[in-house]
N, C-alpha and C. Protein backbone atom coordinates (compact mmCIF):
# COMPACT_ATOMS: atom_id res chain seq x y z
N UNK A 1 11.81 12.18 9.32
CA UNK A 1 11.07 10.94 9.35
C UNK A 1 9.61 11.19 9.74
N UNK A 2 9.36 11.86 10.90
CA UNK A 2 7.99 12.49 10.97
C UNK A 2 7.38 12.92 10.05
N UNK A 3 7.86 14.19 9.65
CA UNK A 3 7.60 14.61 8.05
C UNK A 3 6.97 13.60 7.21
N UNK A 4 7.80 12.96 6.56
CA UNK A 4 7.44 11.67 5.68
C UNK A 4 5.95 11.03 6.17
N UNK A 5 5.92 10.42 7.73
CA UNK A 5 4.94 9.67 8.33
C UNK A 5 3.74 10.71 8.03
N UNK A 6 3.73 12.04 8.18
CA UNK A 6 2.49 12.40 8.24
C UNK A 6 1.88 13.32 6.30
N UNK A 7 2.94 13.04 5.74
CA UNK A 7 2.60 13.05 4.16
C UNK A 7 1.81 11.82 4.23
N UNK A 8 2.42 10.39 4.38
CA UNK A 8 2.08 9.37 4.05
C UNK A 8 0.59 9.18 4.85
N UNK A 9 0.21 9.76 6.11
CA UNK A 9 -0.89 9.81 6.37
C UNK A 9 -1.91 10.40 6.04
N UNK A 10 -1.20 11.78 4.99
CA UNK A 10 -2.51 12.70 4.82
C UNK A 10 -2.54 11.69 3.19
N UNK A 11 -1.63 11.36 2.91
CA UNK A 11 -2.03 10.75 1.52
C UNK A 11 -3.04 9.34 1.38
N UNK A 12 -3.24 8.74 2.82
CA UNK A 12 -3.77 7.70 3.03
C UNK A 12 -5.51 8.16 3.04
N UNK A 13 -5.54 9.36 3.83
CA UNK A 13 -6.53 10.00 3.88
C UNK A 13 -7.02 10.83 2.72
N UNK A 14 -6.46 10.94 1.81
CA UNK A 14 -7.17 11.82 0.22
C UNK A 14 -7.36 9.62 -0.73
N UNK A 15 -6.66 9.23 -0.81
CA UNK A 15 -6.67 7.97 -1.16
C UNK A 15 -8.42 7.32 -0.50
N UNK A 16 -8.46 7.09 0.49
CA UNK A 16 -9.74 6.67 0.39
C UNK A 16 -10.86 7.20 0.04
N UNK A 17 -10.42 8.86 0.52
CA UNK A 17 -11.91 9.85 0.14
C UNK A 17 -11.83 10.02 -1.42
N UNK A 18 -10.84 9.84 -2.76
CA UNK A 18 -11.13 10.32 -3.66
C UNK A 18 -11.04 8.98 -4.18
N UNK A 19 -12.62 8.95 -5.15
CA UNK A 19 -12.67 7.88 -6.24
C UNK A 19 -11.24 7.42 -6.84
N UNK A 20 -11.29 6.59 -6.98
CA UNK A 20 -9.96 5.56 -8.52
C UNK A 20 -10.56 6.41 -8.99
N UNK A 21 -9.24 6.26 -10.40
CA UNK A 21 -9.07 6.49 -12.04
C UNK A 21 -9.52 5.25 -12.50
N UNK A 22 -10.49 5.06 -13.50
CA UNK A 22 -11.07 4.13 -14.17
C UNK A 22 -11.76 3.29 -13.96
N UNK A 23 -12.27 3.55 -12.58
CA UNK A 23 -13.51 2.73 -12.06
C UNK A 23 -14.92 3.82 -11.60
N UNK A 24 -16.08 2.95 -11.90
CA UNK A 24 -16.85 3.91 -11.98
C UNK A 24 -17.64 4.60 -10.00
N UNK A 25 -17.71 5.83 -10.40
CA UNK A 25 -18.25 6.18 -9.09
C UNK A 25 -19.22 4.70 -8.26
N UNK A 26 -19.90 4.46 -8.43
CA UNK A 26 -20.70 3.21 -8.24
C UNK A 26 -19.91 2.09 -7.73
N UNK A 27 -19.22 1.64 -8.15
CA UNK A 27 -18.49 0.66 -7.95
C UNK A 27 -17.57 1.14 -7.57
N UNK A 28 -16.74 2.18 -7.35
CA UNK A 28 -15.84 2.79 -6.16
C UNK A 28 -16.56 3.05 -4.55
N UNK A 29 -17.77 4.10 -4.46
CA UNK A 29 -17.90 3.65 -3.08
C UNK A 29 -18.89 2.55 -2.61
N UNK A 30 -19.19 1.65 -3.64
CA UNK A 30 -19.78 0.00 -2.87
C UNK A 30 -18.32 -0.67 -2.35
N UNK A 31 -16.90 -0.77 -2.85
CA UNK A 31 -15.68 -1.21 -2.79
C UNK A 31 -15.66 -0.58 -1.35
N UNK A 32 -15.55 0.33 -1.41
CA UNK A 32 -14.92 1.39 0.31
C UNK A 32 -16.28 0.57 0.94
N UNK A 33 -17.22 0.18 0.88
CA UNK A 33 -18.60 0.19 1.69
C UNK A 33 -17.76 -1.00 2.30
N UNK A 34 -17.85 -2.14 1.11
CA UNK A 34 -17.19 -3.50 1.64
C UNK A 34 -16.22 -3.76 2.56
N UNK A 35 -14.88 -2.66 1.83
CA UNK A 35 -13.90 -2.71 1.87
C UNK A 35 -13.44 -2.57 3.44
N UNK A 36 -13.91 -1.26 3.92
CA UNK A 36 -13.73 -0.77 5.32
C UNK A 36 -14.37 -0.35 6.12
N UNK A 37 -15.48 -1.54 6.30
CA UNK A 37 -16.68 -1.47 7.62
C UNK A 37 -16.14 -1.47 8.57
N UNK A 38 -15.32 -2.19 9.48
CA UNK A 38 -14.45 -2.20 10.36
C UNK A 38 -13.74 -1.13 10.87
N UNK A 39 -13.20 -0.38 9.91
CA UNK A 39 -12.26 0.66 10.41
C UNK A 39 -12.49 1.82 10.59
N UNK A 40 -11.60 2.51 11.56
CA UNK A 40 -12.06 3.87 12.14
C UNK A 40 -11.97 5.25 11.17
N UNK A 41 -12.87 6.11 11.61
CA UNK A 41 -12.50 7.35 10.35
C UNK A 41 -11.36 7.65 9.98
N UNK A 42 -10.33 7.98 9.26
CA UNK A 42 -9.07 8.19 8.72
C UNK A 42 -8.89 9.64 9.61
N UNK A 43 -7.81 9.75 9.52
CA UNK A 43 -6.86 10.52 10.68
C UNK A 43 -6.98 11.88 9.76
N UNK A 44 -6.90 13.17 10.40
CA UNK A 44 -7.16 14.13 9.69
C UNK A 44 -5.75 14.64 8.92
N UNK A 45 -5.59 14.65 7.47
CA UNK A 45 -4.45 14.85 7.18
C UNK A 45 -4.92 16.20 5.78
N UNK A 46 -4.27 15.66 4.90
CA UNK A 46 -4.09 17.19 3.42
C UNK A 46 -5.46 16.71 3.05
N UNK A 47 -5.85 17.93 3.05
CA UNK A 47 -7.26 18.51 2.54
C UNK A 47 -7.28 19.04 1.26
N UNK A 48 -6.19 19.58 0.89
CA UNK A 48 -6.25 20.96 -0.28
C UNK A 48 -6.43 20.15 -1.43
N UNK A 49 -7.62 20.76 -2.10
CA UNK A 49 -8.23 20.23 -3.60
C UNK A 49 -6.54 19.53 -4.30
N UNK A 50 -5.74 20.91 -4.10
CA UNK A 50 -4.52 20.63 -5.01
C UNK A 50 -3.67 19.72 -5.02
N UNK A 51 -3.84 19.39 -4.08
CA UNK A 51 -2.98 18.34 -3.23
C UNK A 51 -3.66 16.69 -3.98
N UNK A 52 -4.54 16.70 -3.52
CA UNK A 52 -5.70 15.37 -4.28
C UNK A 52 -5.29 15.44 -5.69
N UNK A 53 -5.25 16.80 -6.79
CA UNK A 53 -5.05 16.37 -8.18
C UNK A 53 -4.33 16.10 -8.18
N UNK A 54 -2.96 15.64 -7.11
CA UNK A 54 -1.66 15.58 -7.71
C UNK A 54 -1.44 13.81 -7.60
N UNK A 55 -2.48 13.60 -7.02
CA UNK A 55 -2.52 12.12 -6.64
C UNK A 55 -2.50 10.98 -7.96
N UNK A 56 -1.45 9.76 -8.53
CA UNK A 56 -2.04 9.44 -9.80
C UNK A 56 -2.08 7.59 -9.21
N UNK A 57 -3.43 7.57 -8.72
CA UNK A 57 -3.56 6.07 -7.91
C UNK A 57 -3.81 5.37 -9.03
N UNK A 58 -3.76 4.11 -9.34
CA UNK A 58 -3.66 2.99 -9.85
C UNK A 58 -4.05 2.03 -9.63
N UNK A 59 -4.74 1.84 -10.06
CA UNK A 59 -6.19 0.31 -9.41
C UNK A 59 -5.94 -0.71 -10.75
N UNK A 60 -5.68 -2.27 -10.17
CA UNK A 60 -5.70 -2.99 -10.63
C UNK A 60 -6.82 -3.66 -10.95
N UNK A 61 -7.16 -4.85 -11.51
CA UNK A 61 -8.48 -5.52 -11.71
C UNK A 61 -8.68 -6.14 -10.51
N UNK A 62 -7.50 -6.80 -9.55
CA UNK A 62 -7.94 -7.28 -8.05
C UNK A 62 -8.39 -6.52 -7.48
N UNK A 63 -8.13 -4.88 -7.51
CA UNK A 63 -8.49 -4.06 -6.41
C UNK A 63 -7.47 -3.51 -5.60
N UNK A 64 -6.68 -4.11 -6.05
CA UNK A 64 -4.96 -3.61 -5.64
C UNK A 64 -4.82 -2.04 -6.10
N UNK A 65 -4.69 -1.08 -4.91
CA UNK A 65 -4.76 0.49 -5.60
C UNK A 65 -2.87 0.90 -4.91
N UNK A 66 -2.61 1.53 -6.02
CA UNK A 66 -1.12 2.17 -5.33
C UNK A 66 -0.55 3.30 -6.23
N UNK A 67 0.00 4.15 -5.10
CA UNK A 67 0.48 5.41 -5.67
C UNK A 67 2.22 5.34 -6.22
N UNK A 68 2.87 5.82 -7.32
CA UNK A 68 4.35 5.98 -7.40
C UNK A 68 4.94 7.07 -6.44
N UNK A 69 5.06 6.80 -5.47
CA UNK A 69 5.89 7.76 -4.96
C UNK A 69 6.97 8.38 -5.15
N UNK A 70 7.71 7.87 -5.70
CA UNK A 70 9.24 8.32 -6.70
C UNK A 70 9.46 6.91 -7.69
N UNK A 71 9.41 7.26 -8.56
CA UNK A 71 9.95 6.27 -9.36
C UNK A 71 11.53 6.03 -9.55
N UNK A 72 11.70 4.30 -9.50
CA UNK A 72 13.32 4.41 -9.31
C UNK A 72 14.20 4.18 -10.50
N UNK A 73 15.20 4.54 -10.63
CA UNK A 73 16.31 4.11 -11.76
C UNK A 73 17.22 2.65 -12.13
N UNK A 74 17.10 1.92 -11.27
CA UNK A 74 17.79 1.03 -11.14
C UNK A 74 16.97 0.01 -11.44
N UNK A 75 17.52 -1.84 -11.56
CA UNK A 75 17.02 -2.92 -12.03
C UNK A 75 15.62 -3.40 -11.48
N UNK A 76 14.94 -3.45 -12.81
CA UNK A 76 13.45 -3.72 -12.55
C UNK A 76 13.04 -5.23 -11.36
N UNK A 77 12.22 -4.86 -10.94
CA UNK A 77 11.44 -6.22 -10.04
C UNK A 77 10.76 -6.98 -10.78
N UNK A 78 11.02 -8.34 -11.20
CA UNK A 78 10.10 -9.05 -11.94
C UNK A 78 9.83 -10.38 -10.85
N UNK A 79 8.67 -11.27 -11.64
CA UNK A 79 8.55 -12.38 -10.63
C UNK A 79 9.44 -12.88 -11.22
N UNK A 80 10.22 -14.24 -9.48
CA UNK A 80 11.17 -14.68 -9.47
C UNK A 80 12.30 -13.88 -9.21
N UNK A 81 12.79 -12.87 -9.14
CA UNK A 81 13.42 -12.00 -8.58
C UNK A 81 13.46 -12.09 -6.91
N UNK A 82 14.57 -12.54 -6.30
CA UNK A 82 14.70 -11.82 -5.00
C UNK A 82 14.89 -10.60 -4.87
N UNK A 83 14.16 -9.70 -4.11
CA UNK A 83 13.86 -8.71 -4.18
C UNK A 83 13.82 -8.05 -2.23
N UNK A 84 14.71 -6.88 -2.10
CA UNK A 84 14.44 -6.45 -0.98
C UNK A 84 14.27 -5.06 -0.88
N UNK A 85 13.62 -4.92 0.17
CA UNK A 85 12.16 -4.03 0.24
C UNK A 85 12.58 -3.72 1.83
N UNK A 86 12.66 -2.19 2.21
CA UNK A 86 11.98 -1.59 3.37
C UNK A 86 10.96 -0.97 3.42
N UNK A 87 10.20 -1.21 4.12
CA UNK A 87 8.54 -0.78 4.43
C UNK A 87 8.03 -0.48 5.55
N UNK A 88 7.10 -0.08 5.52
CA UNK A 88 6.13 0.67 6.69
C UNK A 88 4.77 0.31 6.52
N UNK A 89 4.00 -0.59 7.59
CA UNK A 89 2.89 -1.23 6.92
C UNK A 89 1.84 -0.38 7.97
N UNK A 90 0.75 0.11 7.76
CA UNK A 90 -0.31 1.08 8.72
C UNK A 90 -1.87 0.97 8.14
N UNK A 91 -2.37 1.18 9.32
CA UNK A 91 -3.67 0.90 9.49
C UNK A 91 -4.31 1.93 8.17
N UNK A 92 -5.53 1.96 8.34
CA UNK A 92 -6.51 3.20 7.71
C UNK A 92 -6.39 4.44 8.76
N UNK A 93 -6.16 4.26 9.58
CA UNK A 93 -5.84 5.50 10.35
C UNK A 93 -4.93 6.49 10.50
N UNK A 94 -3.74 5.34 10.24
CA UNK A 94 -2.37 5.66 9.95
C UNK A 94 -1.39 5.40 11.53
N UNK A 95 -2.11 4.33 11.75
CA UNK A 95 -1.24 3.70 13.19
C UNK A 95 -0.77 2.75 12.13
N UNK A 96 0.63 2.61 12.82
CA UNK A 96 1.91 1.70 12.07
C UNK A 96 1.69 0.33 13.23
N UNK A 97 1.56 -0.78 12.10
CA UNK A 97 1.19 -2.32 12.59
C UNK A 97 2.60 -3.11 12.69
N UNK A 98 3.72 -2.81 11.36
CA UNK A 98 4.83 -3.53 11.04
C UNK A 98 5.90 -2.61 10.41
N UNK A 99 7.12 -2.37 10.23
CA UNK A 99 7.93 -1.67 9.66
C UNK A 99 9.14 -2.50 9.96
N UNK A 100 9.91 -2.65 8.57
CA UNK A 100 11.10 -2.89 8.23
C UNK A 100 12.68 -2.29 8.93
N UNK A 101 11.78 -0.94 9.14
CA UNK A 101 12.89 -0.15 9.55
C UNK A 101 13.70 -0.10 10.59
N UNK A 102 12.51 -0.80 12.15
CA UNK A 102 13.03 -1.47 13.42
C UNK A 102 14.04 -2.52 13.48
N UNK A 103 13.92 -3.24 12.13
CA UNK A 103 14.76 -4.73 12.00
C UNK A 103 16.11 -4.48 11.94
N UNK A 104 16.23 -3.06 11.60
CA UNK A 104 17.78 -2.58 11.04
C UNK A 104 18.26 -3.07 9.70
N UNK A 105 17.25 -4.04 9.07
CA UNK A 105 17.89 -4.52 7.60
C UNK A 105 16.45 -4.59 6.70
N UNK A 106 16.50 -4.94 5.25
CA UNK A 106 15.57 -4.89 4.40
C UNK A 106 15.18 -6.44 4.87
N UNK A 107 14.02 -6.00 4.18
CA UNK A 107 12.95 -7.70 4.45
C UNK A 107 13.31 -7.85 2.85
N UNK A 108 13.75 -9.50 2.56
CA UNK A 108 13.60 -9.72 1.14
C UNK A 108 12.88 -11.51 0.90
N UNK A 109 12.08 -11.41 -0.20
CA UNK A 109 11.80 -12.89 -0.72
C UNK A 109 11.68 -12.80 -2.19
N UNK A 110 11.35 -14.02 -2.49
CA UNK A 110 11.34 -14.55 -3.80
C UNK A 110 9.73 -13.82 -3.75
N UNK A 111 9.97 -12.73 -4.97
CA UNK A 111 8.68 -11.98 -5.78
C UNK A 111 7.59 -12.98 -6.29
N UNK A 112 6.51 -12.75 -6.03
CA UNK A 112 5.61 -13.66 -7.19
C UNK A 112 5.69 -15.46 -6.73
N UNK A 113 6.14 -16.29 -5.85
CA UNK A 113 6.09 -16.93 -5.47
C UNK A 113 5.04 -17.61 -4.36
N UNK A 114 4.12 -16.76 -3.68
CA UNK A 114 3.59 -16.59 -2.71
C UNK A 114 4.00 -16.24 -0.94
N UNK A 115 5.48 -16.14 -0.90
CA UNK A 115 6.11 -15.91 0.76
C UNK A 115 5.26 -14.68 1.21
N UNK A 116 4.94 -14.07 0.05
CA UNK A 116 4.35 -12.91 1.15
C UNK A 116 2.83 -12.45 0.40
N UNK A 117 2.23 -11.41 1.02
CA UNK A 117 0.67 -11.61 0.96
C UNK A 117 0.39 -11.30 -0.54
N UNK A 118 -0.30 -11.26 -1.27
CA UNK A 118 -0.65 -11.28 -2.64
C UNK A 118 -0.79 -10.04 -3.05
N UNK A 119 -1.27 -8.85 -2.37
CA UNK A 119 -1.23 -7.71 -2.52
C UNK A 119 0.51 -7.65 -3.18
N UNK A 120 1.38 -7.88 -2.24
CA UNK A 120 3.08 -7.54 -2.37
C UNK A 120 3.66 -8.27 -3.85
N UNK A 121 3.26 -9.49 -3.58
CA UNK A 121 3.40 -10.08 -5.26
C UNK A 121 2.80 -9.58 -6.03
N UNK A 122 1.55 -8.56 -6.22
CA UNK A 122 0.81 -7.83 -7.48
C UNK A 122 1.39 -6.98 -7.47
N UNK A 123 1.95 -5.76 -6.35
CA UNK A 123 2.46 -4.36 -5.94
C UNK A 123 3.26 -4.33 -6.33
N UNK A 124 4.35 -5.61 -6.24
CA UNK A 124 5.69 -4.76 -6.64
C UNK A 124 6.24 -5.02 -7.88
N UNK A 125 5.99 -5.85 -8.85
CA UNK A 125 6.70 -6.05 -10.05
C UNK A 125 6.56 -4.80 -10.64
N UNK A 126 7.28 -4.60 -11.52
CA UNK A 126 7.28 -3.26 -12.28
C UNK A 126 8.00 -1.91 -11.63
N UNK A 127 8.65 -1.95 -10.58
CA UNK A 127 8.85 -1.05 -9.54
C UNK A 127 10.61 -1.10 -10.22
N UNK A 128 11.07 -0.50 -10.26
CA UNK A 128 12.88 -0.25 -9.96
C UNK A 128 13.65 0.16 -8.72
N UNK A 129 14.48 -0.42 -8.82
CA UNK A 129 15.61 -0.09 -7.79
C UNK A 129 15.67 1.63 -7.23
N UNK A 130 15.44 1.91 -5.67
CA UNK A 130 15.25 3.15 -5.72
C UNK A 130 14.03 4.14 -5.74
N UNK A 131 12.73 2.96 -6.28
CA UNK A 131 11.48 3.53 -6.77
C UNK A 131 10.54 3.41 -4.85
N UNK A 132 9.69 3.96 -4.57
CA UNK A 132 9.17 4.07 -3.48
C UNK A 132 7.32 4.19 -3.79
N UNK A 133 6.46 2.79 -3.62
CA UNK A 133 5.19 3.17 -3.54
C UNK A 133 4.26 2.88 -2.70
N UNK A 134 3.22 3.31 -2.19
CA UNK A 134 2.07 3.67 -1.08
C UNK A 134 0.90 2.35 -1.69
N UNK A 135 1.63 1.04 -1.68
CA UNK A 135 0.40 0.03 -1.53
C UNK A 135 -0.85 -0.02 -0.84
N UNK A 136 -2.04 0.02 -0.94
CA UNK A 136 -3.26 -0.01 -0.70
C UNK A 136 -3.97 -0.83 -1.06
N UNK A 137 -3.53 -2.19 0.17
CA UNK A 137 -4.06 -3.34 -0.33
C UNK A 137 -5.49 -4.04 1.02
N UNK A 138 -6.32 -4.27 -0.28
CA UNK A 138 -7.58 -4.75 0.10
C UNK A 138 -7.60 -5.98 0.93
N UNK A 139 -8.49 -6.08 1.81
CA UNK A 139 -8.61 -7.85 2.71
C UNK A 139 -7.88 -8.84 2.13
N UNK A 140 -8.92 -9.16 0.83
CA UNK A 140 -8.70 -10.30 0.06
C UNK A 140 -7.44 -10.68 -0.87
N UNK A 141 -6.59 -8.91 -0.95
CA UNK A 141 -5.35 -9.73 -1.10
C UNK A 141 -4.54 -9.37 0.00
N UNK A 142 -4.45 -9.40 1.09
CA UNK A 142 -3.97 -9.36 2.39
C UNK A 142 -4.44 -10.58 3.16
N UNK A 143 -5.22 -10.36 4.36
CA UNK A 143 -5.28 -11.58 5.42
C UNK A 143 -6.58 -11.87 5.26
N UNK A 144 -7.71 -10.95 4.54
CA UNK A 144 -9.08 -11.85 4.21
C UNK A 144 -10.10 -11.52 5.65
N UNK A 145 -10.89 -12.28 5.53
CA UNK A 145 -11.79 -12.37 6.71
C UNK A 145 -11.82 -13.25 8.08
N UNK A 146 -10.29 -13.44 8.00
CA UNK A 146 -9.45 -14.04 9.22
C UNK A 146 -8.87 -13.18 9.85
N UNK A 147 -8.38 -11.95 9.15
CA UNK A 147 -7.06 -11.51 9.87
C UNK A 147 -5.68 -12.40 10.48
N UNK A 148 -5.15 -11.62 11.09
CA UNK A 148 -3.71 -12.08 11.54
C UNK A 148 -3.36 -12.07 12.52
N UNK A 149 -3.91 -13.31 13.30
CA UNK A 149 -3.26 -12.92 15.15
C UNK A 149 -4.37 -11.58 15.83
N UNK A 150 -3.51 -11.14 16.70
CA UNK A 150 -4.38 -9.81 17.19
C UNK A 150 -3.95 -8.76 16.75
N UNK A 151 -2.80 -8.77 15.38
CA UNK A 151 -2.20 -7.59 15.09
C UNK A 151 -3.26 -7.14 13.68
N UNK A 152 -3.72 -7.72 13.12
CA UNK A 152 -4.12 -7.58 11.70
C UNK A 152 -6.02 -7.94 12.01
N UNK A 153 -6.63 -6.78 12.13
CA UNK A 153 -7.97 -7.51 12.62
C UNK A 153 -8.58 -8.04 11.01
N UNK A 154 -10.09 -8.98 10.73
CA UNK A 154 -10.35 -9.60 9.83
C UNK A 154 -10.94 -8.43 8.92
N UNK A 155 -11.11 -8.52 7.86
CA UNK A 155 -11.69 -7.25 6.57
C UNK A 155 -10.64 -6.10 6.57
N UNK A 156 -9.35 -5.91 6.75
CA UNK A 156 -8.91 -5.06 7.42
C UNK A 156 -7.74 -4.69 5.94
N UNK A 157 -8.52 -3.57 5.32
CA UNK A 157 -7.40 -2.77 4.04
C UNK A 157 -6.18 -1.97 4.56
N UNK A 158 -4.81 -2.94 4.10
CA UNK A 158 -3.66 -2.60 4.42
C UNK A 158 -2.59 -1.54 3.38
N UNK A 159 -1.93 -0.61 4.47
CA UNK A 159 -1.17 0.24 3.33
C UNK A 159 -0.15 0.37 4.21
N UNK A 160 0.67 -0.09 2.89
CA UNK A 160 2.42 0.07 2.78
C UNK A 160 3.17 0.74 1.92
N UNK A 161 3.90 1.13 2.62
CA UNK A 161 4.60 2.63 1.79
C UNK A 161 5.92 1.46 1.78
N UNK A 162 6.50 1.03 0.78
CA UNK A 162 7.53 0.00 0.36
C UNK A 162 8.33 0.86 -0.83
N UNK A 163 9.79 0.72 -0.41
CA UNK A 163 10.82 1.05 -0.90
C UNK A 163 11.90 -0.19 -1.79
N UNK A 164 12.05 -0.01 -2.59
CA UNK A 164 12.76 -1.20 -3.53
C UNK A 164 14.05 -1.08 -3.18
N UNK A 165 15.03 -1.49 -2.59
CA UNK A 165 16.32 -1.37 -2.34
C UNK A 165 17.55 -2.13 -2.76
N UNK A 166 16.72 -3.23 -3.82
CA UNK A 166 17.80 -4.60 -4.09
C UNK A 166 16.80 -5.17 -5.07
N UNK A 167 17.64 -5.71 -6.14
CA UNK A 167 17.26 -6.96 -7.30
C UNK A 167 17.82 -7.85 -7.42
N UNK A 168 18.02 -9.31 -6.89
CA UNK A 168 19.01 -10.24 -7.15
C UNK A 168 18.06 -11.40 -8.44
């Protein structure tokens, strides 16, 4: 489990330092400028060039960026789908804010409905049963320039490493 936590941290850390696929240098670091004034330098994790090419991030037109971590075999996530999900939600640093895994059971809602933050309704459709990906979601589709209580400060780009575990 450690293991895992500190992949997922060094991957958090090549993720912000290396440009998107299909957006232009320019408009990739004005996004990071916006994106994560607030937050502290990223935690020192995988460095190796090789390691970064292996990375295949995925940027939406919101700004929604996420990696496939394993792709799964089983019944697709569409909206309207109840859908349950264990996750691990962490800072830019890679301090853990929320995780599924303490609850002892999967967190599930109605996909695409709005129950949960907009990032999660863009992130997960398309995902299968089994499939595991490293969401990297921006303020504005997260908590915005409010934040959340004292757990979620305001401007604050959230990443969740979310596991698909159920399609009803």
């Amino acid at each position: 489990m450690i293991r895992i936590a500190n992949i997922v941290t060094g991957l958090l850390v090549l993720l912000v330092a290396i440009p998107s696929q299909g957006v232009s240098d320019k408009a990739t670091s004005e996004e990071s400028r916006q994106l994560q004034p607030n937050e502290p330098k990223p935690a020192s994790g995988i460095s190796d060039s090789t390691e970064a090419s292996r990375l295949d991030t995925i940027e939406t037109a919101s700004g929604l960026r996420y990696v496939e971590l394993r792709k799964g075999k089983g019944r697709l996530a569409s909206a309207g789908a109840q859908v349950f999900v264990q996750y691990t939600g962490r800072f830019h640093d890679g301090r853990i804010f929320d995780s599924s895994h303490n609850k002892g059971r999967p967190f599930h809602f109605k996909l695409g409905s709005g129950q949960v933050i907009k990032g999660w309704d863009e992130g997960i459709p398309g995902m299968q049963v089994g499939g595991k990906r490293l969401l990297i979601i921006p303020p504005q589709l997260a908590y915005g320039d409010k934040g959340f209580g004292k757990i979620i400060p305001p401007g604050t780009t959230l990443y969740f490493e979310v596991e698909l575990v159920e399609v009803r």
